[in-house]
Protein backbone atom coordinates (compact mmCIF):
# COMPACT_ATOMS: atom_id res chain seq x y z
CA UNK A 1 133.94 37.81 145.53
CA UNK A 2 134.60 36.99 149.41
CA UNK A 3 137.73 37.96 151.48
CA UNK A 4 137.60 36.98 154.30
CA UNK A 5 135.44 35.29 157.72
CA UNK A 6 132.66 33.84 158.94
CA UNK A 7 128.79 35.18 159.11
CA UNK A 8 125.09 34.09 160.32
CA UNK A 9 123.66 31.02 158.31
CA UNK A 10 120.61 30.91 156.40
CA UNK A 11 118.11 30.37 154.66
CA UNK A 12 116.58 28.00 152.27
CA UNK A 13 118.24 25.12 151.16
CA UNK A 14 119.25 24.64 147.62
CA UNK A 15 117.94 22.34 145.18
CA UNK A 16 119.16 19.77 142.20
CA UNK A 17 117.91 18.10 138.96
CA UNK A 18 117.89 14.17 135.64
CA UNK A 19 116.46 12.64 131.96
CA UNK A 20 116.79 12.02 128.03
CA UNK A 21 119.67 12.83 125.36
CA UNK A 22 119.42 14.07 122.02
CA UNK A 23 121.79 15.75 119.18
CA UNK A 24 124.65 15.42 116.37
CA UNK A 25 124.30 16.46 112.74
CA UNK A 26 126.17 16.50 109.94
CA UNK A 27 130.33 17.41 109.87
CA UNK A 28 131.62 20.79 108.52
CA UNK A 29 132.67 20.61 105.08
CA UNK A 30 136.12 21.94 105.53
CA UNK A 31 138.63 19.41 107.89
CA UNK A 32 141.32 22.17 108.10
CA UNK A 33 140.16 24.16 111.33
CA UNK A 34 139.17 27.09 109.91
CA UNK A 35 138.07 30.08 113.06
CA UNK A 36 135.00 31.46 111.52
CA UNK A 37 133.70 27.58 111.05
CA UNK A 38 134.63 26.28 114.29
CA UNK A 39 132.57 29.62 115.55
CA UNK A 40 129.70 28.67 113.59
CA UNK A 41 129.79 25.06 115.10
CA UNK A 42 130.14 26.37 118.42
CA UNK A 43 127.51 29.07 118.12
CA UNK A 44 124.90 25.95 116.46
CA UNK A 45 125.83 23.21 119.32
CA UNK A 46 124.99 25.91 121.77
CA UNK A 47 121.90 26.95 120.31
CA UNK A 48 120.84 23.59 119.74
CA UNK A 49 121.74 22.83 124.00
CA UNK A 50 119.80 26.34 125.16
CA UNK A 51 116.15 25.30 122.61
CA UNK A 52 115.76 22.53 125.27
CA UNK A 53 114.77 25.22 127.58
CA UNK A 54 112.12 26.54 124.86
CA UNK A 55 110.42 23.85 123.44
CA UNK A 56 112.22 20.56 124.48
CA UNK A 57 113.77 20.24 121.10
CA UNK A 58 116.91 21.13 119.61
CA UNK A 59 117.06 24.28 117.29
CA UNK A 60 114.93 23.83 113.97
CA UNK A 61 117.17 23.56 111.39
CA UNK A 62 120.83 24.16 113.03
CA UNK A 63 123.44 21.70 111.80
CA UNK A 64 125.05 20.50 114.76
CA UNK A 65 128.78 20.17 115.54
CA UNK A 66 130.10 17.27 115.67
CA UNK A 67 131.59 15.76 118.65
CA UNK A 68 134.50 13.98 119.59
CA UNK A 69 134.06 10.25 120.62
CA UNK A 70 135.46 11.34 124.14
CA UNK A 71 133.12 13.60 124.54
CA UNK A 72 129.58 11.95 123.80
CA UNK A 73 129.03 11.07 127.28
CA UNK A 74 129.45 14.87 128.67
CA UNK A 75 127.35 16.07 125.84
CA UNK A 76 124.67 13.60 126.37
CA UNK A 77 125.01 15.00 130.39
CA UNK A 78 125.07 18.56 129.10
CA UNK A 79 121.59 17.68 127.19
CA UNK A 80 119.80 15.80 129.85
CA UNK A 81 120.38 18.81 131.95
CA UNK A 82 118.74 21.18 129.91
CA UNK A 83 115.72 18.59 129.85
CA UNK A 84 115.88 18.48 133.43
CA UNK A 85 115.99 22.14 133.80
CA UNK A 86 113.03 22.45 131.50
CA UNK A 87 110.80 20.24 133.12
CA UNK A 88 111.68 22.42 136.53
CA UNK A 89 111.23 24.96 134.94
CA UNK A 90 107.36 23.90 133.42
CA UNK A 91 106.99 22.56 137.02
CA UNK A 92 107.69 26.30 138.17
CA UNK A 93 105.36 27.61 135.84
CA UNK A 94 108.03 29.24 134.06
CA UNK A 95 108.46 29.25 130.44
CA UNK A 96 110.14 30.58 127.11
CA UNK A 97 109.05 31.41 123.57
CA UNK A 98 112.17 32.13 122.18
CA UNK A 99 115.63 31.62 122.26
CA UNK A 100 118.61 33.64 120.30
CA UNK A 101 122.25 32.82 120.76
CA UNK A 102 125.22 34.40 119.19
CA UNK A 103 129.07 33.24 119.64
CA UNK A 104 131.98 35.63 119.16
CA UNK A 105 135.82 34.67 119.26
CA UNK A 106 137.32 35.85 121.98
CA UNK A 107 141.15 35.50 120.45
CA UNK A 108 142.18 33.38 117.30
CA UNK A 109 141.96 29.46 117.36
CA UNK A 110 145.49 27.72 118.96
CA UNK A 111 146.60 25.12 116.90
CA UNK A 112 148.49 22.21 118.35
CA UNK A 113 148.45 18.94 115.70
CA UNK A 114 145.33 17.21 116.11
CA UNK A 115 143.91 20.08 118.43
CA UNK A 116 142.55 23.28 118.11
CA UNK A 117 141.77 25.75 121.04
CA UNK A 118 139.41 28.62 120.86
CA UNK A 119 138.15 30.80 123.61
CA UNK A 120 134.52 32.03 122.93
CA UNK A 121 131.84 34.24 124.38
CA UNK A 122 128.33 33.31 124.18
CA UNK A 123 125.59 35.72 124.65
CA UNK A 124 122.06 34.29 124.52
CA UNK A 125 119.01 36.07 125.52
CA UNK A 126 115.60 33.68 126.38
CA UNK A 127 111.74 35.76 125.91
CA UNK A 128 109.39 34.70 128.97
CA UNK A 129 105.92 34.18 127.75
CA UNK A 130 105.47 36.45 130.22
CA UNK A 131 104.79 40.06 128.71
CA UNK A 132 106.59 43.15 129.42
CA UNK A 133 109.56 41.43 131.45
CA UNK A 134 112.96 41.90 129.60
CA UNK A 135 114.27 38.99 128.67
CA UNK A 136 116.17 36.70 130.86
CA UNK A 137 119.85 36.51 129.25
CA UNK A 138 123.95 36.15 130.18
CA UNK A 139 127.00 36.66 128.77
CA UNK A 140 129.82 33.75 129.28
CA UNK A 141 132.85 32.97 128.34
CA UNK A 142 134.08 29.12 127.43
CA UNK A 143 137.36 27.39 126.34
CA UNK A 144 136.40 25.02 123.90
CA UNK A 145 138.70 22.10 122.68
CA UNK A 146 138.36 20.29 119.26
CA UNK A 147 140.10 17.44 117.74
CA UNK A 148 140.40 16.34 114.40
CA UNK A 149 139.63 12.42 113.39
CA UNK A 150 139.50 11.79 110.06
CA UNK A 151 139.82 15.21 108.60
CA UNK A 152 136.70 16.26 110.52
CA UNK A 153 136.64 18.47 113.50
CA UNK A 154 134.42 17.86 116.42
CA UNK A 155 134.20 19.31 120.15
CA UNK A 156 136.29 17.60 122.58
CA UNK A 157 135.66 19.70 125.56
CA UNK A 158 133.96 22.63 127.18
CA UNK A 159 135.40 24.57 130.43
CA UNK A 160 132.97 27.28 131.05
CA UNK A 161 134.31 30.06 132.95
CA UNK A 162 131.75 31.07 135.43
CA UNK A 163 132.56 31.38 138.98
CA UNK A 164 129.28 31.59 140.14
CA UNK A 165 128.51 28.40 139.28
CA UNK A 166 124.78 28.89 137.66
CA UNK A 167 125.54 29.18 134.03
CA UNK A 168 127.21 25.68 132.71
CA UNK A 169 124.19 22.75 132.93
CA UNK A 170 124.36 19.81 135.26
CA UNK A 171 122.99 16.62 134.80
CA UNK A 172 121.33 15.75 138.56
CA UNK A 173 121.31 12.18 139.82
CA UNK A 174 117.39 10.29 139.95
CA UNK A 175 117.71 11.26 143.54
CA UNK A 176 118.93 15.37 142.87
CA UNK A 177 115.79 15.11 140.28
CA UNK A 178 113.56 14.29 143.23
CA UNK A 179 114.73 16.71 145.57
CA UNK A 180 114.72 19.55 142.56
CA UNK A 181 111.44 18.83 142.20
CA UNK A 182 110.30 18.96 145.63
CA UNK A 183 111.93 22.20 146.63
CA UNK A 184 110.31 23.49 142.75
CA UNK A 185 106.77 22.44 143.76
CA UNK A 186 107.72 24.07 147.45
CA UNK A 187 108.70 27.27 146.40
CA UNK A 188 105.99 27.77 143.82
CA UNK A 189 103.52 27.51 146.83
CA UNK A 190 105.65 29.31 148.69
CA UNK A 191 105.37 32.27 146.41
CA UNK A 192 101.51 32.00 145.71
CA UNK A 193 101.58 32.46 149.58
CA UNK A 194 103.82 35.13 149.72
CA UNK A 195 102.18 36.95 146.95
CA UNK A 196 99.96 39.40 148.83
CA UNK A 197 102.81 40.33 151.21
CA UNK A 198 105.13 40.71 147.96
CA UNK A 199 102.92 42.99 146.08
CA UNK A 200 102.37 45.24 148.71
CA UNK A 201 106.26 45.86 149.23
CA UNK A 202 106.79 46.09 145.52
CA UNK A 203 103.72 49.09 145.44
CA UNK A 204 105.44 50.59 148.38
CA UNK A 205 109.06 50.41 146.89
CA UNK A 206 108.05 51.41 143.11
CA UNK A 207 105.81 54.28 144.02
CA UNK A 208 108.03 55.32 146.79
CA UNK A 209 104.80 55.63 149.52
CA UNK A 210 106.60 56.19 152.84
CA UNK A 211 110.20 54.84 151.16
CA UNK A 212 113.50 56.51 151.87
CA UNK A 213 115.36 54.54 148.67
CA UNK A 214 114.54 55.01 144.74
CA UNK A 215 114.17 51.33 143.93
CA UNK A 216 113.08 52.11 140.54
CA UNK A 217 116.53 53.53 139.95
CA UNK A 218 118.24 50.19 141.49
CA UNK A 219 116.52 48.20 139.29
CA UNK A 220 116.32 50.53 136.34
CA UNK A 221 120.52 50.72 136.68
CA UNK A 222 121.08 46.84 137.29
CA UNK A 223 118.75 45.87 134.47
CA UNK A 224 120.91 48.25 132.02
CA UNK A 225 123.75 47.65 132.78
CA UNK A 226 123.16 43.85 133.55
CA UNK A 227 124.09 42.57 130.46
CA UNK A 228 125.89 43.86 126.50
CA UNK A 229 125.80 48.11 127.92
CA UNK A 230 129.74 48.51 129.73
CA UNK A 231 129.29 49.94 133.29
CA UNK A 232 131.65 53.10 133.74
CA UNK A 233 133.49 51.80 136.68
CA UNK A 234 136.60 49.59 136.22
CA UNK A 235 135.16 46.22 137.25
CA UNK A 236 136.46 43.54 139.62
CA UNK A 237 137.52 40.32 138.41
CA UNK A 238 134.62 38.94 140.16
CA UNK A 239 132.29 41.91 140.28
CA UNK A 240 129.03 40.34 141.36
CA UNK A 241 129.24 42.30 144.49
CA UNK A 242 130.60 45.58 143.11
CA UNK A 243 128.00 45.21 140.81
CA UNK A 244 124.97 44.72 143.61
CA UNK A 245 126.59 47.97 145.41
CA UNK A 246 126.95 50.37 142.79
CA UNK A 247 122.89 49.70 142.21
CA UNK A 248 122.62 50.22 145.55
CA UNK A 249 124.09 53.47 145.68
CA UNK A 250 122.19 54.72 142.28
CA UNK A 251 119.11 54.33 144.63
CA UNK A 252 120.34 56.85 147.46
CA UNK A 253 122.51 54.31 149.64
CA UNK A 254 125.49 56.42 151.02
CA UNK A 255 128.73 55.70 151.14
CA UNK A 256 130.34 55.94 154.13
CA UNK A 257 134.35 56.58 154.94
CA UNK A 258 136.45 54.38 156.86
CA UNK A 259 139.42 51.48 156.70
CA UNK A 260 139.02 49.76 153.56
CA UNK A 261 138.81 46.39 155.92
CA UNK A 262 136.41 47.74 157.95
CA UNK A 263 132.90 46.09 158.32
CA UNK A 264 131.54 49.52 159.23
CA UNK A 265 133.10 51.42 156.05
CA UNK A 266 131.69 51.37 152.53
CA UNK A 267 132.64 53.10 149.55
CA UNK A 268 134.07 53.20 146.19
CA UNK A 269 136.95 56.19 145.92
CA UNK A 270 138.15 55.98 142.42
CA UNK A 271 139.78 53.84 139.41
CA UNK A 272 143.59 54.61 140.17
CA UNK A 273 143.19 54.40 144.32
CA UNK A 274 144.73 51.20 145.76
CA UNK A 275 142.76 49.93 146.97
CA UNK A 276 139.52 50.97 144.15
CA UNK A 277 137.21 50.17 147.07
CA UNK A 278 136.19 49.00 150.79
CA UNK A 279 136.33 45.12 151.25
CA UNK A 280 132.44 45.47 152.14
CA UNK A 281 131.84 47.14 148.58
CA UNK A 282 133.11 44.83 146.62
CA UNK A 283 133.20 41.19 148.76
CA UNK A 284 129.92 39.00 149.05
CA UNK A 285 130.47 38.23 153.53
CA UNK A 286 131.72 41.79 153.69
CA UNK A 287 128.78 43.71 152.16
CA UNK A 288 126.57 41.64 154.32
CA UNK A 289 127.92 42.29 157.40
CA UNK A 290 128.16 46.24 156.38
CA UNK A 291 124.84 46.31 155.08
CA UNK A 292 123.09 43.44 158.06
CA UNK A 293 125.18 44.21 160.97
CA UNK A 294 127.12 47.62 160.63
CA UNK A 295 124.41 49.63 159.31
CA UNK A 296 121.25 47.96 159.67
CA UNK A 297 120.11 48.97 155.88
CA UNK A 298 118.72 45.70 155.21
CA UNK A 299 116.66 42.69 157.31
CA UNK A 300 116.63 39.38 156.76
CA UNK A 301 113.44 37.45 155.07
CA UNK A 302 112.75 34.51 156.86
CA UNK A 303 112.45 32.87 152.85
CA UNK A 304 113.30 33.44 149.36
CA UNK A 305 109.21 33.55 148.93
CA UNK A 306 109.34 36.81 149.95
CA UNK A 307 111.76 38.15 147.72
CA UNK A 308 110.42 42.41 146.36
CA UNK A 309 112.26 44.57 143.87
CA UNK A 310 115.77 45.76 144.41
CA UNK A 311 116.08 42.98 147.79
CA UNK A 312 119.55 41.20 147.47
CA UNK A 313 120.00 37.21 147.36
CA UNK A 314 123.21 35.73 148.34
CA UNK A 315 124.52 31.99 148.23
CA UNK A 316 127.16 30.22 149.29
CA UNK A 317 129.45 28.81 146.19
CA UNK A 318 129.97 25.54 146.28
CA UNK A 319 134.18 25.39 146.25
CA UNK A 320 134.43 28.89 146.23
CA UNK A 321 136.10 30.75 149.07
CA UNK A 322 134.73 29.64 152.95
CA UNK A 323 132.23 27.06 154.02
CA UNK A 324 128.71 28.47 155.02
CA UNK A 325 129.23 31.94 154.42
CA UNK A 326 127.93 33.78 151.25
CA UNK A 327 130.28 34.17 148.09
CA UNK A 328 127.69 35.18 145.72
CA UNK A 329 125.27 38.12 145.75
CA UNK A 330 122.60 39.60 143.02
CA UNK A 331 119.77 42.15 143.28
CA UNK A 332 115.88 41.24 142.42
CA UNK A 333 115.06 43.17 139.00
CA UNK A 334 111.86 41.91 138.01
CA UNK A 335 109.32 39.00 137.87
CA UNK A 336 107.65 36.57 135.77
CA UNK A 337 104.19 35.74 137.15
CA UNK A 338 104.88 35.29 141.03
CA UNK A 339 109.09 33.85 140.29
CA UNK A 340 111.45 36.54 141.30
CA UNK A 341 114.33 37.26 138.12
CA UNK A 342 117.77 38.44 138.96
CA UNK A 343 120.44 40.10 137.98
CA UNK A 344 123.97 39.77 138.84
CA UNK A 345 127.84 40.01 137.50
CA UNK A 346 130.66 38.14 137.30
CA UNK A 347 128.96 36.10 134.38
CA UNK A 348 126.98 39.20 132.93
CA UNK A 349 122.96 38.00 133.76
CA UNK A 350 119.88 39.34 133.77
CA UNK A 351 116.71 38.42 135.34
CA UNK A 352 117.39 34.92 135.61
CA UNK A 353 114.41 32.71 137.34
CA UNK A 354 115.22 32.22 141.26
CA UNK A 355 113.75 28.71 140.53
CA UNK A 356 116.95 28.02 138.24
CA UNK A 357 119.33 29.56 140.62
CA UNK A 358 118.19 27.41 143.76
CA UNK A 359 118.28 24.17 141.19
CA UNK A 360 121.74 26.06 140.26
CA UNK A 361 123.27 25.75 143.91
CA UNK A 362 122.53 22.35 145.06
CA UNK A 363 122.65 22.01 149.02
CA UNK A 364 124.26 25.42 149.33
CA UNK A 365 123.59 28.32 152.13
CA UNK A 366 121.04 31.35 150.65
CA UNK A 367 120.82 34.56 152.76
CA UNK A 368 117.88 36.82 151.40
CA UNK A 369 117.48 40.54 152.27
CA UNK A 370 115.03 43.11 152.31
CA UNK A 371 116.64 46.83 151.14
């Protein structure tokens, strides 16, 4: 969430992804849109979409939905992305040995004629090959639209609702695919570089050697309460920051009274105060200028590279809110190999690969900070 102004540039620029198609199966044996079949078409397209990211194939076995003539051409996009993002992600050393996806109905199917509406919430969880790292997942919402041709009922349309901007796939241009894989091959030096520096902060931060903060605590909190366990604070609309802070706090930051629009304030009162919170608690430029400027608690890394546990990245949403100033923020809660994971709200995640989010925010502002 941002409200309001300007703050210091950064970072590392963002990156992009393109390649093949695949899909379709067989249509559902009832035409009449019945919810619990449309959810089971939903739930099989999607699994089918997120086993690119395992294997390169579509799911073994999984009957996929059928889709609407209209909408061939953003499917076939939808599953060139995932190709794309798989290859980034082998080119990242990155990879997946499972994948498990479940769809629930978030209110009853809308019928209107030919059209059915149905607003869904996916939660899929992905196993790194990487042992001992819990598992990179999310939990998003999406409005599907189907349309019926010939008694059969096929997708027409998928709005994922995701403000952050990481979760729906993108098909990159030839050009987007070139830079992706630059900036992929980039930061995985970057990282082996970084590696010696990294470790050493991580040992100081876990063990707490010479450390005022419990960033076992941060992390132990954000990956809990991440993704599927409710936190037990009423939540923001877009709570990525709110979610970042209350970590924060869990870890020994201290909240500290003031105007709820000043920079130099920051704390979280209670569920029925109006406001709940201080602008800097629960907006993206806000935090950062409470937490950079005002208070000095964190320092800027001169690259994601250098990324420890519990350090915050924040980007700049492309769309969302100002130009060049940061409208997303999530907190480092584990690795796979030498690839920072992280964790962030509004769409529920956990641990996802930084290599996905840069490839995620294409030509966007990052800003990342040392706690």
């Amino acid at each position: 969430m941002t409200f309001h102004s300007a703050v210091r540039r950064a970072l590392v620029p963002a990156v992009s992804v393109t390649l093949a198609v695949l899909l379709l199966g067989a249509p559902p044996a009832q035409a009449a849109p019945d919810d619990a079949a449309l959810l089971a078409s939903a739930e099989a397209y999607l699994l089918n979409e997120n086993s690119l990211l395992v294997d390169g194939k579509v799911a073994k076995g999984v009957a996929a939905l059928p889709v609407a003539a209209s909408f061939r051409a953003a499917t076939g996009d939808r599953l060139v992305a995932r190709t794309q993002q798989r290859d980034l992600d082998t080119l990242a050393d990155v990879h997946f040995s499972a994948v498990s996806t479940k769809v629930s109905a978030a209110g009853p199917a809308r019928l209107d004629g030919d059209r059915a509406y149905l607003e869904v919430n996916e939660n899929t969880d992905y196993t790194f090959t990487t042992p001992g790292v819990d598992p990179y997942g999310y939990t998003v919402g999406h409005q599907l639209t189907f349309t019926r041709s010939a008694g059969v009922w096929g997708l027409a349309d998928i709005k994922t609702v995701d403000t952050s901007g990481l979760t729906a796939p993108k098909r990159l241009t030839d050009a987007e695919y070139r830079e992706a894989q630059r900036v992929t091959l980039e930061l995985k030096a970057g990282l082996q570089k970084a590696a010696p520096t990294r470790a050493a902060v991580n040992a100081a931060k876990t063990s707490g050697n010479g450390v005022f903060y419990d960033y076992n605590a941060m992390v132990s909190w954000a990956l809990y309460y991440a993704k599927d366990n409710p936190v037990d604070y009423t939540r923001d609309t877009n709570d990525c920051t709110t979610f970042v802070s209350f970590a924060l706090s869990k870890g020994g930051w201290q909240e500290v009274t003031g105007f709820y629009q000043n920079d130099s304030a920051w704390w979280y009162n209670c569920d029925w105060c109006a406001p709940r919170h201080s602008y800097t608690w629960g907006g993206a430029v806000n935090w950062q200028r409470f937490a950079y400027n005002e208070s000095r608690r964190v320092t800027a890394l001169s690259n994601v590279w250098y990324l420890a546990l519990a350090d915050v990245l924040q980007y700049d949403v492309a769309g969302y809110g100002g130009v060049g100033i940061p409208d997303h923020t999530m907190i480092t809660t584990a690795f796979s190999g030498s690839t920072p994971l992280l964790s962030y709200h509004t769409t529920d995640t956990r641990n996802k690969p930084l290599n996905q989010i840069l490839a995620g925010a294409v030509g966007q502002s990052f800003w990342a900070l040392r706690t």
